[in-house]
PDB file of N, CA and C in Angstrom:
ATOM      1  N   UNK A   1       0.823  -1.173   0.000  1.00  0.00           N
ATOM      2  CA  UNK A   1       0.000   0.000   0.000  1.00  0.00           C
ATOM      3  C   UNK A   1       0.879   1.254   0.000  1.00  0.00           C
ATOM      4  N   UNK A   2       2.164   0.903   0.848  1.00  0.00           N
ATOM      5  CA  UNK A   2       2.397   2.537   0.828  1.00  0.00           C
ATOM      6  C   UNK A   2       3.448   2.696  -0.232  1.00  0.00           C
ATOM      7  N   UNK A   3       3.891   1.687  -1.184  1.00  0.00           N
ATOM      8  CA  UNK A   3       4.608   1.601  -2.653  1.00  0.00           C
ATOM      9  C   UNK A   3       3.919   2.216  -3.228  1.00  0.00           C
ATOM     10  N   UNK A   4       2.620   1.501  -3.423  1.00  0.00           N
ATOM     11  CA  UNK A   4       1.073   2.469  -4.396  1.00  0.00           C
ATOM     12  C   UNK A   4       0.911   3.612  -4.040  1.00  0.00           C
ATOM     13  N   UNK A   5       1.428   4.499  -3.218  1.00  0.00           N
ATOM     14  CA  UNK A   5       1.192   5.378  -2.930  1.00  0.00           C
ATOM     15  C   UNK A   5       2.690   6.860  -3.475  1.00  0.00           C
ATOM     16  N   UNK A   6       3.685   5.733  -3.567  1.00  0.00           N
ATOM     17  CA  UNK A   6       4.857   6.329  -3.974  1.00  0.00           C
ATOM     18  C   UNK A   6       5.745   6.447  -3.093  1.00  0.00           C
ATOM     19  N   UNK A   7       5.486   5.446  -1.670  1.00  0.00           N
ATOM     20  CA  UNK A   7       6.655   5.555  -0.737  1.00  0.00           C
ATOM     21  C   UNK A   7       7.929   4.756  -1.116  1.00  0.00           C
ATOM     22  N   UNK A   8       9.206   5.274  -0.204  1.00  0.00           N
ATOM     23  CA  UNK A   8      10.074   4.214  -0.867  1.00  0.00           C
ATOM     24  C   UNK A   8      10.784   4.052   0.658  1.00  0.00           C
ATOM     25  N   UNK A   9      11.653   3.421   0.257  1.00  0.00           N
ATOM     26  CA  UNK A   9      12.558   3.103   1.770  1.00  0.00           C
ATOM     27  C   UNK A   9      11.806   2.903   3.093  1.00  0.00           C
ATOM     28  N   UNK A  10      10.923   1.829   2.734  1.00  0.00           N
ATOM     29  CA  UNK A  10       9.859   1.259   3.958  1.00  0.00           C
ATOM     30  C   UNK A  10      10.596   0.250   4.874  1.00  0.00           C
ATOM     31  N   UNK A  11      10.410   1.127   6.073  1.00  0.00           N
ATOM     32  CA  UNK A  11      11.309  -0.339   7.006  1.00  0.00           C
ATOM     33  C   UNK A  11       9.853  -0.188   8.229  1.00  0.00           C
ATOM     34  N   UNK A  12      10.092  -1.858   8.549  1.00  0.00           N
ATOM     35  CA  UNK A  12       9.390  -1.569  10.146  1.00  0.00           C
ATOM     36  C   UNK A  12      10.434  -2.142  11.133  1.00  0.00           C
ATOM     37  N   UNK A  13       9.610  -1.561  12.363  1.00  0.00           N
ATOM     38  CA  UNK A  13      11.004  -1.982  13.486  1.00  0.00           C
ATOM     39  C   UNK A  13       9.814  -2.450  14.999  1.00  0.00           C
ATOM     40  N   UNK A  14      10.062  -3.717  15.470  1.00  0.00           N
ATOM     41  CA  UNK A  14       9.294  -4.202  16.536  1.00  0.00           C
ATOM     42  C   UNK A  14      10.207  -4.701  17.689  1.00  0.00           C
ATOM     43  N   UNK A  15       9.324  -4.679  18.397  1.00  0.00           N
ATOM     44  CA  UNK A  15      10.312  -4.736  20.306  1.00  0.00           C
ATOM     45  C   UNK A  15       9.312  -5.080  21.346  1.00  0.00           C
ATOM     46  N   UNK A  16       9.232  -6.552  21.620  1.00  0.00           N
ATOM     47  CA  UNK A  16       8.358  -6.968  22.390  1.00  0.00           C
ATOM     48  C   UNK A  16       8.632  -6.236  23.528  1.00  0.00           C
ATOM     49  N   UNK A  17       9.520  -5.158  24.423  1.00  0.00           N
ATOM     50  CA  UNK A  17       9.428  -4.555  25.201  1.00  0.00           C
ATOM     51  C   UNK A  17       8.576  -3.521  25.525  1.00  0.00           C
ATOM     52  N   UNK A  18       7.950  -3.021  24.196  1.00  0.00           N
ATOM     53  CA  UNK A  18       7.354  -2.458  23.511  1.00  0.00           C
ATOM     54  C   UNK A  18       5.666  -2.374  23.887  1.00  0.00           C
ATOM     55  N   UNK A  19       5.689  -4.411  23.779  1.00  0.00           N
ATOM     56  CA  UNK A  19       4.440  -4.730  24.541  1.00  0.00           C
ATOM     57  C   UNK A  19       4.063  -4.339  25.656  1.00  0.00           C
ATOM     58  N   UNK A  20       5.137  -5.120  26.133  1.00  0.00           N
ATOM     59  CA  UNK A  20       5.212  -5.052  27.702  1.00  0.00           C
ATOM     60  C   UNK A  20       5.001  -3.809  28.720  1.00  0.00           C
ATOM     61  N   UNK A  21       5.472  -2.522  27.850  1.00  0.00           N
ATOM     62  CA  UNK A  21       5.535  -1.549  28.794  1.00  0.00           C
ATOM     63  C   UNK A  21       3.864  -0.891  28.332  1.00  0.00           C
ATOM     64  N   UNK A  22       3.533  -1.107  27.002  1.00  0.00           N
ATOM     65  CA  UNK A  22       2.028  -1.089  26.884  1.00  0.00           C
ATOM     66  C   UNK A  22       1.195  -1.355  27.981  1.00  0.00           C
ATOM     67  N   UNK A  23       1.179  -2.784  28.417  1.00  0.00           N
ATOM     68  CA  UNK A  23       0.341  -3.633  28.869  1.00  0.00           C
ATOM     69  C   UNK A  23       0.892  -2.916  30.670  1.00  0.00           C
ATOM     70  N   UNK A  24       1.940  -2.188  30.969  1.00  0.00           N
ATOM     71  CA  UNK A  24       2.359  -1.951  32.290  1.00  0.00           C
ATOM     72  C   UNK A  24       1.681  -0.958  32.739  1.00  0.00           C
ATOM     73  N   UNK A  25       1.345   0.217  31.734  1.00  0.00           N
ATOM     74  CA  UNK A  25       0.756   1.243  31.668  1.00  0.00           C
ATOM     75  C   UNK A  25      -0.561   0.942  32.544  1.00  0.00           C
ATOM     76  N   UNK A  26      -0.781   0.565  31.446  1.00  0.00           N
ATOM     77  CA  UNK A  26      -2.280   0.036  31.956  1.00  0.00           C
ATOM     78  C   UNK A  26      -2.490  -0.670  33.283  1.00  0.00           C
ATOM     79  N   UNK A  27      -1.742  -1.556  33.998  1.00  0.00           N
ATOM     80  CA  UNK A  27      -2.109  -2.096  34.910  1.00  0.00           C
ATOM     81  C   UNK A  27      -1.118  -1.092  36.205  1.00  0.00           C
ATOM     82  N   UNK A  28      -0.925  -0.231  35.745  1.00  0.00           N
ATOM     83  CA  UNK A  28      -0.067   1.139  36.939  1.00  0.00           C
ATOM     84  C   UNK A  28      -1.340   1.909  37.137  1.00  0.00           C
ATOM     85  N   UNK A  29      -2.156   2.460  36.041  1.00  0.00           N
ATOM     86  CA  UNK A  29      -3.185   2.879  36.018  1.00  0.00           C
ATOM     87  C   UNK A  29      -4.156   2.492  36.885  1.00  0.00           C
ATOM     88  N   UNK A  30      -4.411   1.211  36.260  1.00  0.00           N
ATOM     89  CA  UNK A  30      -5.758   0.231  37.232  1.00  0.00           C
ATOM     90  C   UNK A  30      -5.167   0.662  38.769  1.00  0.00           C
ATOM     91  N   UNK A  31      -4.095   0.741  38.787  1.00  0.00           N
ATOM     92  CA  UNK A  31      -3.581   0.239  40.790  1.00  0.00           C
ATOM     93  C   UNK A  31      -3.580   1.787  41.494  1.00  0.00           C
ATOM     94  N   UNK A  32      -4.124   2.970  41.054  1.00  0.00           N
ATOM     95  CA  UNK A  32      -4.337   4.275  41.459  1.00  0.00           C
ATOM     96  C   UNK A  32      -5.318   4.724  41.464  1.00  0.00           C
ATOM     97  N   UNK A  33      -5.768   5.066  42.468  1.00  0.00           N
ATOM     98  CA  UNK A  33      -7.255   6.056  42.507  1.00  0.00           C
ATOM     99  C   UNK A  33      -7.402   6.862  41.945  1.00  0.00           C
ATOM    100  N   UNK A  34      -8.696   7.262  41.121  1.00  0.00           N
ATOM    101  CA  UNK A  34      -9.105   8.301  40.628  1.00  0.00           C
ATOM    102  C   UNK A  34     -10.378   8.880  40.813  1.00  0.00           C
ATOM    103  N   UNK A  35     -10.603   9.867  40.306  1.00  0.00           N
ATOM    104  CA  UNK A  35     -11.407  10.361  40.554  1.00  0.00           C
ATOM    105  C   UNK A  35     -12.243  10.791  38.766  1.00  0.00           C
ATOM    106  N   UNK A  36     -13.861  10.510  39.098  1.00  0.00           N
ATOM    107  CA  UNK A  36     -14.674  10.805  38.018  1.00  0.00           C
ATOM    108  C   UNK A  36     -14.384  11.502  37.183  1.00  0.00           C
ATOM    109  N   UNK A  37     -14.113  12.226  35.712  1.00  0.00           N
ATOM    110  CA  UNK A  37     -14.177  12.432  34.663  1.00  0.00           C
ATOM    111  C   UNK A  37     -12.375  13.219  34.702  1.00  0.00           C
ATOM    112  N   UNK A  38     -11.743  12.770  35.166  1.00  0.00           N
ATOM    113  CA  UNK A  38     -10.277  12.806  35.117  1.00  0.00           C
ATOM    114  C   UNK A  38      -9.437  12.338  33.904  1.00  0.00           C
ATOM    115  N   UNK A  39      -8.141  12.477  33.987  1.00  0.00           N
ATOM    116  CA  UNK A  39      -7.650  11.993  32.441  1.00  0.00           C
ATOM    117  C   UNK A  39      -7.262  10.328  33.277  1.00  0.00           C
ATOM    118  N   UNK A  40      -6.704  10.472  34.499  1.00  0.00           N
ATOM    119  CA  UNK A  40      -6.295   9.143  35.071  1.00  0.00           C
ATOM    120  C   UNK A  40      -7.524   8.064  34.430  1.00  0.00           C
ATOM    121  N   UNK A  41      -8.925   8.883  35.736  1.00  0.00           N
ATOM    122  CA  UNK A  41     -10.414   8.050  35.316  1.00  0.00           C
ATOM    123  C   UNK A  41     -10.354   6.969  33.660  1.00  0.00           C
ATOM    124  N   UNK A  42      -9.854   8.186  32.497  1.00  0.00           N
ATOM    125  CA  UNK A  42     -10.419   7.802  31.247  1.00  0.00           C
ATOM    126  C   UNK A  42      -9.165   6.681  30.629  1.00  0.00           C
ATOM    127  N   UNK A  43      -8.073   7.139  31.405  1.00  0.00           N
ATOM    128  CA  UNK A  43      -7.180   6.076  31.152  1.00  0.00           C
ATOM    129  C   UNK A  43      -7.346   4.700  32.086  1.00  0.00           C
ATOM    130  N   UNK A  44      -8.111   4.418  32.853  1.00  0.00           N
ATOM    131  CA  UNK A  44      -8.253   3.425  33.376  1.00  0.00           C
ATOM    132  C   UNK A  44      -9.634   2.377  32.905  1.00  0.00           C
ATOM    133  N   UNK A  45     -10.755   3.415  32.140  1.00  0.00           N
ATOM    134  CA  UNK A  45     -11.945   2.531  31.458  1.00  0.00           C
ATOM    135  C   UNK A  45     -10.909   2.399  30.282  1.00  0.00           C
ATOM    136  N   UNK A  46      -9.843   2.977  29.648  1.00  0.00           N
ATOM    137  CA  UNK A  46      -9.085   2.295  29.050  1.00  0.00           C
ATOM    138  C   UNK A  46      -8.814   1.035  29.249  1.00  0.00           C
ATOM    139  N   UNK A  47      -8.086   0.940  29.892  1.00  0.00           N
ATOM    140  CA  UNK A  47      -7.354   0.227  30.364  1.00  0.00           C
ATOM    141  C   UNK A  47      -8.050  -1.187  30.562  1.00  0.00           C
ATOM    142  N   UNK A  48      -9.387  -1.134  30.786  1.00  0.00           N
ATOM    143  CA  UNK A  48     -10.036  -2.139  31.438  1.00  0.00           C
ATOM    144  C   UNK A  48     -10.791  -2.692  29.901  1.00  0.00           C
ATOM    145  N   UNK A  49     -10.825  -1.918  28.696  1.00  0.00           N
ATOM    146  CA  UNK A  49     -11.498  -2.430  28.067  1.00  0.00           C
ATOM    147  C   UNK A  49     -10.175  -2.872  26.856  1.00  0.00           C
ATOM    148  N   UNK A  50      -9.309  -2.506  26.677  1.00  0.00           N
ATOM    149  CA  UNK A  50      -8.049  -3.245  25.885  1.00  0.00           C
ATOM    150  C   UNK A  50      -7.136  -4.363  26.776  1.00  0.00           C
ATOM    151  N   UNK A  51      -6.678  -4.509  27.870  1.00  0.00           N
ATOM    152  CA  UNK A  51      -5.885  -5.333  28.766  1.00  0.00           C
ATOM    153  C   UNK A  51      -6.420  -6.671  28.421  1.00  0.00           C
ATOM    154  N   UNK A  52      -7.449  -6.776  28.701  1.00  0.00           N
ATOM    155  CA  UNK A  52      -7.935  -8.421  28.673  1.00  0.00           C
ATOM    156  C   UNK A  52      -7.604  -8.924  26.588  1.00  0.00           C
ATOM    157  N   UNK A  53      -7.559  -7.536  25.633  1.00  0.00           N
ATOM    158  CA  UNK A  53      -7.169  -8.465  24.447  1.00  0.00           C
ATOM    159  C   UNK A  53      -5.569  -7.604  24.000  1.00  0.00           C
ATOM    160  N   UNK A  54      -4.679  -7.299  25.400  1.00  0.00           N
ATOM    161  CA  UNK A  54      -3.392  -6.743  24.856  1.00  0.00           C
ATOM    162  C   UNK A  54      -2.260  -7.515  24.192  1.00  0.00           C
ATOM    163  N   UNK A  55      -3.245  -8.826  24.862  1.00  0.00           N
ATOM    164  CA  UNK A  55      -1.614  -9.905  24.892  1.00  0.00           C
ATOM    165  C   UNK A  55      -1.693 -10.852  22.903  1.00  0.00           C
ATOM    166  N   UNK A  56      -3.048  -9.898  22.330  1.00  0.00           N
ATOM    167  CA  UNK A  56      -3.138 -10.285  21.279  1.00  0.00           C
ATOM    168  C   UNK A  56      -2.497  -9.843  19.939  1.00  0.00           C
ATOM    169  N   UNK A  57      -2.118  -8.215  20.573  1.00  0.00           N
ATOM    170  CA  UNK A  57      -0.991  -6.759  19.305  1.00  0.00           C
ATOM    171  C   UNK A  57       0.138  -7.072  19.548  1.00  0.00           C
ATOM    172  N   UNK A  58       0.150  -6.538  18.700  1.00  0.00           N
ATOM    173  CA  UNK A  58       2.031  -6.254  18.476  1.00  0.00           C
ATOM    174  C   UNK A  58       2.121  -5.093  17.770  1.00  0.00           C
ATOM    175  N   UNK A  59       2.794  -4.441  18.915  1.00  0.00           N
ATOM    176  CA  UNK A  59       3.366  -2.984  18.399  1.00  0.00           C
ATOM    177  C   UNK A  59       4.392  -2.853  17.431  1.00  0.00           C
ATOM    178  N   UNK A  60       4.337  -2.086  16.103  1.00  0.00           N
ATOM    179  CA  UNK A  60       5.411  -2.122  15.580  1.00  0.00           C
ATOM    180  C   UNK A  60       5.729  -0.538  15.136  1.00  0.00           C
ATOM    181  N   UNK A  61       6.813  -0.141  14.238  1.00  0.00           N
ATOM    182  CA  UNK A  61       6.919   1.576  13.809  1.00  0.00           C
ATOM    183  C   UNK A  61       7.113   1.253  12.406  1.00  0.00           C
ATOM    184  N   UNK A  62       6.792   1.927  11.671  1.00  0.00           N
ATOM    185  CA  UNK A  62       6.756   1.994  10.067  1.00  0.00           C
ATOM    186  C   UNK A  62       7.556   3.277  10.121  1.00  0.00           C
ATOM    187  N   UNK A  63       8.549   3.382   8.891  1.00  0.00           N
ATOM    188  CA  UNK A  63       8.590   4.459   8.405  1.00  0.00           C
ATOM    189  C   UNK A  63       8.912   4.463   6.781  1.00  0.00           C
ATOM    190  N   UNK A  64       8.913   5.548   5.839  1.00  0.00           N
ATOM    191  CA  UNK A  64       8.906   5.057   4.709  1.00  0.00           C
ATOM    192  C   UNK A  64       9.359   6.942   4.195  1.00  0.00           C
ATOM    193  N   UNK A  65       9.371   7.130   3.648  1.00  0.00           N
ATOM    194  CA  UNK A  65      10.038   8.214   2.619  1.00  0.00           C
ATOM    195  C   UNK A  65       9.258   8.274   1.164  1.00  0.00           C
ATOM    196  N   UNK A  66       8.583   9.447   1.394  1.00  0.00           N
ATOM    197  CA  UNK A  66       8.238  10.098   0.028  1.00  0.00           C
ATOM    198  C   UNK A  66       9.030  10.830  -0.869  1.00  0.00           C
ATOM    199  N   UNK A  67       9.623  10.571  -2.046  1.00  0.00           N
ATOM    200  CA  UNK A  67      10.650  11.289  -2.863  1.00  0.00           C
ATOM    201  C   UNK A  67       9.792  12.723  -3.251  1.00  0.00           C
ATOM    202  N   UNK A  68      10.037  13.884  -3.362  1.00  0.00           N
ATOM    203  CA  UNK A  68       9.559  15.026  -3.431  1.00  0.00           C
ATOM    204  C   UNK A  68       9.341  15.335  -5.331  1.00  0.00           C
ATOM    205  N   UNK A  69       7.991  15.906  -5.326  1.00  0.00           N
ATOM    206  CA  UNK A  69       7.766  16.003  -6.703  1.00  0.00           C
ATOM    207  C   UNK A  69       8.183  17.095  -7.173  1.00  0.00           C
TER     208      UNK A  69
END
């Protein structure tokens, strides 16, 4: 897709540590009190509704280069 598009020099780069500190987030979150309509609060109904399917992603980084027209 991103050839068809005219990218060139596409690399990806992955790091199961990557996961891990994902999935840490989230359960640092869960273990702190919050309080109702907070950013903590919204990161923790996060948290509660991706955790149970985290151990299913894999994080990776794309990058790719458009040659200039």
């Amino acid at each position: 897709m991103l050839r068809a598009a005219g990218f060139t020099d596409i690399g990806t780069a992955d790091d199961p540590a990557w996961d891990t500190a994902y999935q840490e987030i989230y359960r640092q979150a869960l273990a702190v009190p919050s309080e109702k309509g907070t950013a903590l609060a919204g990161l923790q109904d996060e948290a509660r509704r991706r955790l149970p399917t985290a151990h299913l992603l894999r994080r990776i980084a794309v990058t790719a280069l458009r040659p200039a027209r």
